[in-house]
PDB file of N, CA and C in Angstrom:
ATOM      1  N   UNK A   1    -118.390 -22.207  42.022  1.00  0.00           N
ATOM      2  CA  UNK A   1    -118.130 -21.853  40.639  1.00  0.00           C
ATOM      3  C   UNK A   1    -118.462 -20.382  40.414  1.00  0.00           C
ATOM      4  N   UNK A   2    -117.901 -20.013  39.492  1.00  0.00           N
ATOM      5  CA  UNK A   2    -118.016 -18.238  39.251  1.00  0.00           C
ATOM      6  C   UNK A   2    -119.182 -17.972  38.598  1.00  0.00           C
ATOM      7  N   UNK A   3    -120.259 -17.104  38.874  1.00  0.00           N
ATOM      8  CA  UNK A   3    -121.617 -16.610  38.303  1.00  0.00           C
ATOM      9  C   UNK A   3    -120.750 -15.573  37.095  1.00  0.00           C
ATOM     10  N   UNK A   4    -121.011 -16.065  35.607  1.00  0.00           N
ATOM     11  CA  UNK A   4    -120.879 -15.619  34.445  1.00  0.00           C
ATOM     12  C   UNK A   4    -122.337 -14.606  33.701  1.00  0.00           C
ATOM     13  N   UNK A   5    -122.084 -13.065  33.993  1.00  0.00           N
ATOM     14  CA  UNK A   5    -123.693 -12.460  33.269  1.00  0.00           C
ATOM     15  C   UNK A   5    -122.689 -12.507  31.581  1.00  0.00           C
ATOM     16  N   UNK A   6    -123.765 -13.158  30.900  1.00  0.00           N
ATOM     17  CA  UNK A   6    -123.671 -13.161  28.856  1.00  0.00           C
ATOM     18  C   UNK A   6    -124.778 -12.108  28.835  1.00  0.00           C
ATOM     19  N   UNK A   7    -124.491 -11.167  27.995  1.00  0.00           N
ATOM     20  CA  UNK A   7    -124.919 -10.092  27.446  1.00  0.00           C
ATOM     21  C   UNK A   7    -124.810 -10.521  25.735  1.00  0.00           C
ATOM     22  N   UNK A   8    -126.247 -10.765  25.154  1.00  0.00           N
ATOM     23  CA  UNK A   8    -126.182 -10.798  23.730  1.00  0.00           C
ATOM     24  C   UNK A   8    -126.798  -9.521  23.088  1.00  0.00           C
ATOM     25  N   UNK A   9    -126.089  -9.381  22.025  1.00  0.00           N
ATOM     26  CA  UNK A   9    -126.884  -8.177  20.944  1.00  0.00           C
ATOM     27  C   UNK A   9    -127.157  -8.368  19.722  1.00  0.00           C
ATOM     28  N   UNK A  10    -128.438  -8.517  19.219  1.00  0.00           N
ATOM     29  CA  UNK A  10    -128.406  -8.771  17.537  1.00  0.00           C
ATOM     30  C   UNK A  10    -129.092  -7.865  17.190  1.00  0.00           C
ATOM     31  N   UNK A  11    -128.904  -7.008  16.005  1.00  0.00           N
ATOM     32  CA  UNK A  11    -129.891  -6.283  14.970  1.00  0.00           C
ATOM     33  C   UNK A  11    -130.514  -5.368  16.124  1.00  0.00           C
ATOM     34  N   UNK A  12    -129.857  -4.482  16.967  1.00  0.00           N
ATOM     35  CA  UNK A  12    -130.722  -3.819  18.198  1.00  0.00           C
ATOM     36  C   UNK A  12    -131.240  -4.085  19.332  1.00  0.00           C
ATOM     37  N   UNK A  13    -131.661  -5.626  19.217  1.00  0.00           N
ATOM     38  CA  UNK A  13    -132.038  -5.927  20.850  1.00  0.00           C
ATOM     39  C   UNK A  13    -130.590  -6.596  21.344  1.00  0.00           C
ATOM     40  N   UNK A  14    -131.053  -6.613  22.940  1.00  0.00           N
ATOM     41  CA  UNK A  14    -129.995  -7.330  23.426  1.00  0.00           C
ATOM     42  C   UNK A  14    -130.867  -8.119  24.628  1.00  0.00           C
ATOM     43  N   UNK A  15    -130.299  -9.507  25.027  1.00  0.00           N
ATOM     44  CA  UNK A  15    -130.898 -10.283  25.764  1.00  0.00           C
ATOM     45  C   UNK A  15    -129.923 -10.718  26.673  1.00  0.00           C
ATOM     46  N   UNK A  16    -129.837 -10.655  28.240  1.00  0.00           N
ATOM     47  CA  UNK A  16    -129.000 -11.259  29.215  1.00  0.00           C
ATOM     48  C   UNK A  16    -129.205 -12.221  30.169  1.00  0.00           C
ATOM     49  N   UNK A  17    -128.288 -12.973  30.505  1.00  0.00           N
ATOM     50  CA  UNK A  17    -128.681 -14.028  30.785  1.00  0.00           C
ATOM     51  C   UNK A  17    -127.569 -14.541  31.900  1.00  0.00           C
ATOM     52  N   UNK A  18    -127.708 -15.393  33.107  1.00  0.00           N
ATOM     53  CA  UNK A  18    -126.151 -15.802  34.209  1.00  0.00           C
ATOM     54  C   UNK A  18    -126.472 -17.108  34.497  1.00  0.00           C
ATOM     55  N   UNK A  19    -125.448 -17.365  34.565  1.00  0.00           N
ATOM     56  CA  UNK A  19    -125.256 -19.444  35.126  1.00  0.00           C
ATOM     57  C   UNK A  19    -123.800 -19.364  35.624  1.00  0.00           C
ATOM     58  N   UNK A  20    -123.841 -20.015  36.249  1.00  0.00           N
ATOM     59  CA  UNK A  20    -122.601 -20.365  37.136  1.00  0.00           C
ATOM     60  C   UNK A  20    -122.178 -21.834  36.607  1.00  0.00           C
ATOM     61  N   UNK A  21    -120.694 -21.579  36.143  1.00  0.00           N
ATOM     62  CA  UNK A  21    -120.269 -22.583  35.114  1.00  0.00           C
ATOM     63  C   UNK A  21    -118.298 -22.671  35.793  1.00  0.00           C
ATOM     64  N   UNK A  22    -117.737 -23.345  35.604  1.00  0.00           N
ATOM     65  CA  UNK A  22    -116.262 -23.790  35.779  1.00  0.00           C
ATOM     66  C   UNK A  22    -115.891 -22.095  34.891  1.00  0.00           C
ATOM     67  N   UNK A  23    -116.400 -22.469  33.738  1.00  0.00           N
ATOM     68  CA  UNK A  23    -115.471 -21.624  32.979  1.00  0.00           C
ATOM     69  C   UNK A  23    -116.745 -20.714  31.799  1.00  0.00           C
ATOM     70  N   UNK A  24    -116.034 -19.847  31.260  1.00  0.00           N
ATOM     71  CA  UNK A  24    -117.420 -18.722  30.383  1.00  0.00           C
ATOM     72  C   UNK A  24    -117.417 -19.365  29.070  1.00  0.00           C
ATOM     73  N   UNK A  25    -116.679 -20.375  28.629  1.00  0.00           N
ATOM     74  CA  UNK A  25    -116.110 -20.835  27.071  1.00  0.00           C
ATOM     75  C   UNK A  25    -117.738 -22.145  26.845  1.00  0.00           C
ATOM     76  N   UNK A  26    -117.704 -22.811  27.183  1.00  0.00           N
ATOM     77  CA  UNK A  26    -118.162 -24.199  26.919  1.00  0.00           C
ATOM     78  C   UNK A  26    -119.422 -24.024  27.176  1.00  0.00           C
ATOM     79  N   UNK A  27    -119.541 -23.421  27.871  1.00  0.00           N
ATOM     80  CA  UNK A  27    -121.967 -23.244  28.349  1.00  0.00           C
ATOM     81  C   UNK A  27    -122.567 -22.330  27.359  1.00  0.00           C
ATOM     82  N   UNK A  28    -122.380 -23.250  26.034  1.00  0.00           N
ATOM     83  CA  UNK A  28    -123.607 -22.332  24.888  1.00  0.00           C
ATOM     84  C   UNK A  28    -124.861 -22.415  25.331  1.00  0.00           C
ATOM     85  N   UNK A  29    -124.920 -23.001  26.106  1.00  0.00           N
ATOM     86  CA  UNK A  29    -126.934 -23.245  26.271  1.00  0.00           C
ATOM     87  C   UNK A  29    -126.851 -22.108  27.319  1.00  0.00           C
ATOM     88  N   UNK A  30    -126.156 -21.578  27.867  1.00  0.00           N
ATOM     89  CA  UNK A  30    -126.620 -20.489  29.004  1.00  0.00           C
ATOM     90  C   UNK A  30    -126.851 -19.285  28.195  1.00  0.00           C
ATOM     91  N   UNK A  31    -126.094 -19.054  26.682  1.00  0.00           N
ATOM     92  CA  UNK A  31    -126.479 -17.394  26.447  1.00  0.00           C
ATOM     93  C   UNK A  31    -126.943 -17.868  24.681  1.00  0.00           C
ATOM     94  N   UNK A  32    -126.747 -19.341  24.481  1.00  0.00           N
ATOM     95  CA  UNK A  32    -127.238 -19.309  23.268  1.00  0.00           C
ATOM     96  C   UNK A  32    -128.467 -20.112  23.054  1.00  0.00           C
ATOM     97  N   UNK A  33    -128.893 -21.402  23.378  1.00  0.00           N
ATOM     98  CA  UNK A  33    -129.317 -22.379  23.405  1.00  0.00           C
ATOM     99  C   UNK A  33    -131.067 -22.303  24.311  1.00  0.00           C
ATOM    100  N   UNK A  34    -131.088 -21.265  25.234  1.00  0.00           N
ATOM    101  CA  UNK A  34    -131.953 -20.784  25.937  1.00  0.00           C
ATOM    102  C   UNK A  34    -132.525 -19.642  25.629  1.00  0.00           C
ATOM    103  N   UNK A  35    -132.358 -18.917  24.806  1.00  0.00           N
ATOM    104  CA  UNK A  35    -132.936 -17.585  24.345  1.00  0.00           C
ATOM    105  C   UNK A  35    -134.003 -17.624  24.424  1.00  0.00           C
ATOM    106  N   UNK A  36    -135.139 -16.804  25.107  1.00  0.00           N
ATOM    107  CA  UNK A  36    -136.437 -17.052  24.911  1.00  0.00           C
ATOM    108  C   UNK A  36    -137.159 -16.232  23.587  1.00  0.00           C
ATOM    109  N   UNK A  37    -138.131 -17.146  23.298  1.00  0.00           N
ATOM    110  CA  UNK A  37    -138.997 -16.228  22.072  1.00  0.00           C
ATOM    111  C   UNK A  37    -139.088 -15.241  21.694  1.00  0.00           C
ATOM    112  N   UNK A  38    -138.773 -14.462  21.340  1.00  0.00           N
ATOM    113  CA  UNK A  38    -138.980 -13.064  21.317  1.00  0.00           C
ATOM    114  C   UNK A  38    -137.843 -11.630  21.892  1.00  0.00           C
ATOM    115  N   UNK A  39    -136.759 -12.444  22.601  1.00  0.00           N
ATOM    116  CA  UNK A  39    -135.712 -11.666  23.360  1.00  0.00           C
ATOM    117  C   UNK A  39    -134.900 -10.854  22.421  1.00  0.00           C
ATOM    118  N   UNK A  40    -134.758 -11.750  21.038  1.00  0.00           N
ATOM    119  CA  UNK A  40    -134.107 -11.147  19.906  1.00  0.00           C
ATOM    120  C   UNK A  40    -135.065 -11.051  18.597  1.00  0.00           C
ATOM    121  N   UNK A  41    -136.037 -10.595  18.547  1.00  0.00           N
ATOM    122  CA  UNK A  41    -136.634 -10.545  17.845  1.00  0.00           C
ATOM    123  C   UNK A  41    -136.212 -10.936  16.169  1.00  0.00           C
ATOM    124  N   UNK A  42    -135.324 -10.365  15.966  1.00  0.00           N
ATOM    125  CA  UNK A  42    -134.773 -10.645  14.756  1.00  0.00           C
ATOM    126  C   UNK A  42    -133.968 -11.732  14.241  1.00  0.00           C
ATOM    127  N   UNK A  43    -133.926 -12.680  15.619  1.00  0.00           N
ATOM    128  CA  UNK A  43    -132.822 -14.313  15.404  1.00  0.00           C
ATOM    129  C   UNK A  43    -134.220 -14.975  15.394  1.00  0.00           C
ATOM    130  N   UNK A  44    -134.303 -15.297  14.204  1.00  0.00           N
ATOM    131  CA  UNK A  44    -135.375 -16.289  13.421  1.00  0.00           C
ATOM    132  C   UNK A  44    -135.236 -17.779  13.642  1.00  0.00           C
ATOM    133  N   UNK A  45    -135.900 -19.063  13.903  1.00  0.00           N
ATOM    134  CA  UNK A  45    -135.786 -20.174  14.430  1.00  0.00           C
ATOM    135  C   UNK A  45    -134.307 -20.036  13.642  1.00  0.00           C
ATOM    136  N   UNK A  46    -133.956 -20.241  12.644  1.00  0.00           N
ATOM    137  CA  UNK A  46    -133.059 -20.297  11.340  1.00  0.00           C
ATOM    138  C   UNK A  46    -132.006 -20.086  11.913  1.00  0.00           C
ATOM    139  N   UNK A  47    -131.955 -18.483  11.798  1.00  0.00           N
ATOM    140  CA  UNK A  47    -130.683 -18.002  12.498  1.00  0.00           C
ATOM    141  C   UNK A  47    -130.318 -18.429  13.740  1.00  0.00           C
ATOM    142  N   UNK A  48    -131.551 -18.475  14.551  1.00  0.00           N
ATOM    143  CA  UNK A  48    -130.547 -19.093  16.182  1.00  0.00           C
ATOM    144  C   UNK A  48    -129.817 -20.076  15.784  1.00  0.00           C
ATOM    145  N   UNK A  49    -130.175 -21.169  14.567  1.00  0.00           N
ATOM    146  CA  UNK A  49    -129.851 -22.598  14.719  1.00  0.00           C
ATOM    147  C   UNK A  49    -128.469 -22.509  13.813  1.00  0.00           C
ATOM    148  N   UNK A  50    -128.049 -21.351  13.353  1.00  0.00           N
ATOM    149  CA  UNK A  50    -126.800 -21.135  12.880  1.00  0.00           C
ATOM    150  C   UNK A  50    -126.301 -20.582  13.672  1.00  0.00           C
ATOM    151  N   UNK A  51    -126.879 -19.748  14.673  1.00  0.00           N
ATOM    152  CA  UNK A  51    -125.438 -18.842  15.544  1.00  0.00           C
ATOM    153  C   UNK A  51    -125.183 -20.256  16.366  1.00  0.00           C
ATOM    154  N   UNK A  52    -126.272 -20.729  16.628  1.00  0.00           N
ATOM    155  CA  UNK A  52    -126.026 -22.349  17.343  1.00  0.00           C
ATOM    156  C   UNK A  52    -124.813 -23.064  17.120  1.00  0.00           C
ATOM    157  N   UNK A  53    -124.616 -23.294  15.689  1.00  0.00           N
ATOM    158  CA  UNK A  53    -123.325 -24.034  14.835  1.00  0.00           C
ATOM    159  C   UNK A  53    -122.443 -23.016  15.027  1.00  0.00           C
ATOM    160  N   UNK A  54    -122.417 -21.981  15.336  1.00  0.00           N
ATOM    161  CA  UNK A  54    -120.985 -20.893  15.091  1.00  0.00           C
ATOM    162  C   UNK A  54    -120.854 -20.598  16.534  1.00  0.00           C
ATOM    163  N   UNK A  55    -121.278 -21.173  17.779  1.00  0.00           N
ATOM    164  CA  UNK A  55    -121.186 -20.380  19.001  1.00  0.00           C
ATOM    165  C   UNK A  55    -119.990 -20.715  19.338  1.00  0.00           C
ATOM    166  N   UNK A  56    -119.145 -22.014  19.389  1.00  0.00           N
ATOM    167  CA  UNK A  56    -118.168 -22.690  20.403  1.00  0.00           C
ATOM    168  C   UNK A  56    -117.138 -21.966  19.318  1.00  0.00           C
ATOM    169  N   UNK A  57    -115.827 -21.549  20.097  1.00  0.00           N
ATOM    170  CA  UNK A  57    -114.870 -20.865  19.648  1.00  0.00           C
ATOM    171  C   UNK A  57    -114.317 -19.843  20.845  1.00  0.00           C
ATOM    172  N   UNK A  58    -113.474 -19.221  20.215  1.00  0.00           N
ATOM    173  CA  UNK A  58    -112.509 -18.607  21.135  1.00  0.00           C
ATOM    174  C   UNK A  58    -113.174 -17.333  21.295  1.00  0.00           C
ATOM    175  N   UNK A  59    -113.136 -16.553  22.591  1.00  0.00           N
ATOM    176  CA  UNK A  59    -113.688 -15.449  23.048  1.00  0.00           C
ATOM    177  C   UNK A  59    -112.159 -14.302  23.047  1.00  0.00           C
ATOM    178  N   UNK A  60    -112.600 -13.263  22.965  1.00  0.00           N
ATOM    179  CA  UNK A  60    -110.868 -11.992  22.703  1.00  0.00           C
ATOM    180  C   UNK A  60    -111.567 -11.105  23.990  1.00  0.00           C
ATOM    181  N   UNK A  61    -110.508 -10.868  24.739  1.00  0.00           N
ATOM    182  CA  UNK A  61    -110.555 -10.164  26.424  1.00  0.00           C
ATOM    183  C   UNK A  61    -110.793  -9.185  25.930  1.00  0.00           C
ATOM    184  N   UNK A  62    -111.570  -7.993  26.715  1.00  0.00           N
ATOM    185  CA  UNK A  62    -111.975  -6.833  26.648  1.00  0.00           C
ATOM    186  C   UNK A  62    -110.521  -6.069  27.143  1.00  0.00           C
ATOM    187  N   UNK A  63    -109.915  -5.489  26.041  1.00  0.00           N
ATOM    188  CA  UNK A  63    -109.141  -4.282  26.478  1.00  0.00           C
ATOM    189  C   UNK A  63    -109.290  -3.484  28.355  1.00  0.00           C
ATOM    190  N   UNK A  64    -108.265  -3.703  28.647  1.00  0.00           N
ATOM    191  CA  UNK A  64    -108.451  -2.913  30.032  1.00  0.00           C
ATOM    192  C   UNK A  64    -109.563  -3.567  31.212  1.00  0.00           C
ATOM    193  N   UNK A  65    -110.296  -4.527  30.925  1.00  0.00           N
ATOM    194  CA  UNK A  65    -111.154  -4.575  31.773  1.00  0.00           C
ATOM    195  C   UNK A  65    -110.959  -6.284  32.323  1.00  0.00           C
ATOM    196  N   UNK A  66    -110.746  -6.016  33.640  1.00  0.00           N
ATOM    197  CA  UNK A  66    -111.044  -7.464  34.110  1.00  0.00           C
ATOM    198  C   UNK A  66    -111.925  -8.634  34.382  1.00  0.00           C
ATOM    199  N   UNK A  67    -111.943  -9.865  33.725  1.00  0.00           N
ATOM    200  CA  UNK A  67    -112.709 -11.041  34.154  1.00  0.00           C
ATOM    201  C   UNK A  67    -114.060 -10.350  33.082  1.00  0.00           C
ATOM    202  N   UNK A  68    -113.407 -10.026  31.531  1.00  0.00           N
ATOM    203  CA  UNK A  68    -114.290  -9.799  30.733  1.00  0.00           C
ATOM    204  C   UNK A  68    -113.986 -10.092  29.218  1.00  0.00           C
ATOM    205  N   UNK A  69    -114.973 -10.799  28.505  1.00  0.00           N
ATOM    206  CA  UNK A  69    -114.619 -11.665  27.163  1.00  0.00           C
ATOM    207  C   UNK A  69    -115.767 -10.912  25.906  1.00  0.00           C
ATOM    208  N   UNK A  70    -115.297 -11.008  24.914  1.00  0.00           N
ATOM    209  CA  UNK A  70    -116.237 -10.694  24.052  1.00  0.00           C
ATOM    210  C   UNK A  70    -115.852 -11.451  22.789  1.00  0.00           C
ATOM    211  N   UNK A  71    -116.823 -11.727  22.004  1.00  0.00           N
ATOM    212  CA  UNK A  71    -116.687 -12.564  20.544  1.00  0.00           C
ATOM    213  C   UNK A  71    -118.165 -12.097  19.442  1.00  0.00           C
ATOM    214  N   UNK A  72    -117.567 -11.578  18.269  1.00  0.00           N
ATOM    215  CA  UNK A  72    -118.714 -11.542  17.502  1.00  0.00           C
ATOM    216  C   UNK A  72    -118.927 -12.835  16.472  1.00  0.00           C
ATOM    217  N   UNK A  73    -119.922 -12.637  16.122  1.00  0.00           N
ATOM    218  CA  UNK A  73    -120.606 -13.926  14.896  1.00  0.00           C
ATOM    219  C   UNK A  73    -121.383 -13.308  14.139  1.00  0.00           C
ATOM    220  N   UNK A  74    -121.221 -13.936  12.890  1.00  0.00           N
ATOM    221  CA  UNK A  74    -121.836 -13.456  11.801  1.00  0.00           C
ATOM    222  C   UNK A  74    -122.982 -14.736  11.873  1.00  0.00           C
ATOM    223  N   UNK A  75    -124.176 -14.152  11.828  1.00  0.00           N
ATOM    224  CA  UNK A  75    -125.197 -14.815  11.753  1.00  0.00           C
ATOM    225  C   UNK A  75    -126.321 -13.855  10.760  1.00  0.00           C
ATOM    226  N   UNK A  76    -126.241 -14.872   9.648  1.00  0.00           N
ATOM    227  CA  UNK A  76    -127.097 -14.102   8.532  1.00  0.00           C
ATOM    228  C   UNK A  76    -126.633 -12.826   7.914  1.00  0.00           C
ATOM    229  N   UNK A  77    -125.595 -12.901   8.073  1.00  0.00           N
ATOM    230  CA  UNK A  77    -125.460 -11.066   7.388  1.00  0.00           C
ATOM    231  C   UNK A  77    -125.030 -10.345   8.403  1.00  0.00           C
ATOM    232  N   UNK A  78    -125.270 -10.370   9.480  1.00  0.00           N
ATOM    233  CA  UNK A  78    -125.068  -9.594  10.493  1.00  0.00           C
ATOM    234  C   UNK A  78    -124.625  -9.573  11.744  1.00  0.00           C
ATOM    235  N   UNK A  79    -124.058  -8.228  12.328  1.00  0.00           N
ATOM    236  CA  UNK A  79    -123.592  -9.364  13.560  1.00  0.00           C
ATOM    237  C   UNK A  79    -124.274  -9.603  15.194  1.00  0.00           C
ATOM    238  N   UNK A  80    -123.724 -10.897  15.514  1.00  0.00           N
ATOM    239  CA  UNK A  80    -123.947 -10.824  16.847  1.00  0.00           C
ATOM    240  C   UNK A  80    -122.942 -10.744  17.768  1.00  0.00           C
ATOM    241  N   UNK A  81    -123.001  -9.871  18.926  1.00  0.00           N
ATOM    242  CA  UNK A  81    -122.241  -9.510  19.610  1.00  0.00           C
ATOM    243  C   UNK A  81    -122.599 -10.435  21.253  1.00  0.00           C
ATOM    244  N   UNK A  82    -121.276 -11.077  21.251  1.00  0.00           N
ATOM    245  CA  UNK A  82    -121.550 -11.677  22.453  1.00  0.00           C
ATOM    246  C   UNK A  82    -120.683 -11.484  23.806  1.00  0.00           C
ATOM    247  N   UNK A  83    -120.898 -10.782  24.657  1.00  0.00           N
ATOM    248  CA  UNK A  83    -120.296  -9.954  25.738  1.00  0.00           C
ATOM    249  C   UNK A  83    -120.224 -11.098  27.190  1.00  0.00           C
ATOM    250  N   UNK A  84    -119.018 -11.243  28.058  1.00  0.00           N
ATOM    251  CA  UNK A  84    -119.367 -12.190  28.895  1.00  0.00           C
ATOM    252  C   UNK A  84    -118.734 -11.570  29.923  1.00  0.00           C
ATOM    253  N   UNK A  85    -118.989 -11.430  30.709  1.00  0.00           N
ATOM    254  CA  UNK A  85    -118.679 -10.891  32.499  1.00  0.00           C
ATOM    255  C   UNK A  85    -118.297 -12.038  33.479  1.00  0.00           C
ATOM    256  N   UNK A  86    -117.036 -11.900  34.466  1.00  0.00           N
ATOM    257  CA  UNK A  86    -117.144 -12.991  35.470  1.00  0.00           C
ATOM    258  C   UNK A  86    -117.928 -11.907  36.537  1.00  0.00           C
ATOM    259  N   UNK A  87    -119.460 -12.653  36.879  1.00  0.00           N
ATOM    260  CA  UNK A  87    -119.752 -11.332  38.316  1.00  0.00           C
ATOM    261  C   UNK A  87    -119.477 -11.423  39.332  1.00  0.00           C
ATOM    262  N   UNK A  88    -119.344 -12.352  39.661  1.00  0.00           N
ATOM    263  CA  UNK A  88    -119.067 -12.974  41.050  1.00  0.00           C
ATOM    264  C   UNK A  88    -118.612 -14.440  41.145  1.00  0.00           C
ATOM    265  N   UNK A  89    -117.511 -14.512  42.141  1.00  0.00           N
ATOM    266  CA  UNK A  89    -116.722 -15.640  42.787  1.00  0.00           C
ATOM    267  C   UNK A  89    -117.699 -16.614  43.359  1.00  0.00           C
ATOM    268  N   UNK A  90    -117.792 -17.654  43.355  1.00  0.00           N
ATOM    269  CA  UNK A  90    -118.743 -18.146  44.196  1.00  0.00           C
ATOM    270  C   UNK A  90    -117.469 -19.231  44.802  1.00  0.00           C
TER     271      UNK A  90
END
């Protein structure tokens, strides 16, 4: 299966994270669901548990660049930016 790096960004921090999955769409627990304490300082139990409800949805290809996805979410006001890489073939 292909090793997927998720690159998240909220309010300034950003937290990254890889799992090797079929596909980059369906594994919210690899870049959402697993966040550790403190990685985003500013996604409050609250907010994770809404970007939680808003994660599954369609990702839009990065212009020009291959085996690369990106999708934002509005969580609380603001956004989160969620960046996904295929890194490697396995």
């Amino acid at each position: 299966m292909p090793l997927y790096t998720y690159i998240v960004s909220y309010k300034g921090a950003t937290h990254v994270t890889q799992g090797s999955h079929s596909n980059y769409r369906g594994f919210i627990s690899t870049w959402c669901s697993n966040i550790p304490s403190g990685a985003l300082p500013a996604l409050t139990p609250a907010l994770l548990k809404e970007l939680a409800s808003k994660a599954y949805g369609e990702f839009s290809t990065v212009s020009n660049i291959k085996h690369a996805w990106r999708k934002s979410i509005d969580v609380g006001g603001s956004e989160c930016i969620v960046v996904v890489v295929q890194t490697q073939q396995e």
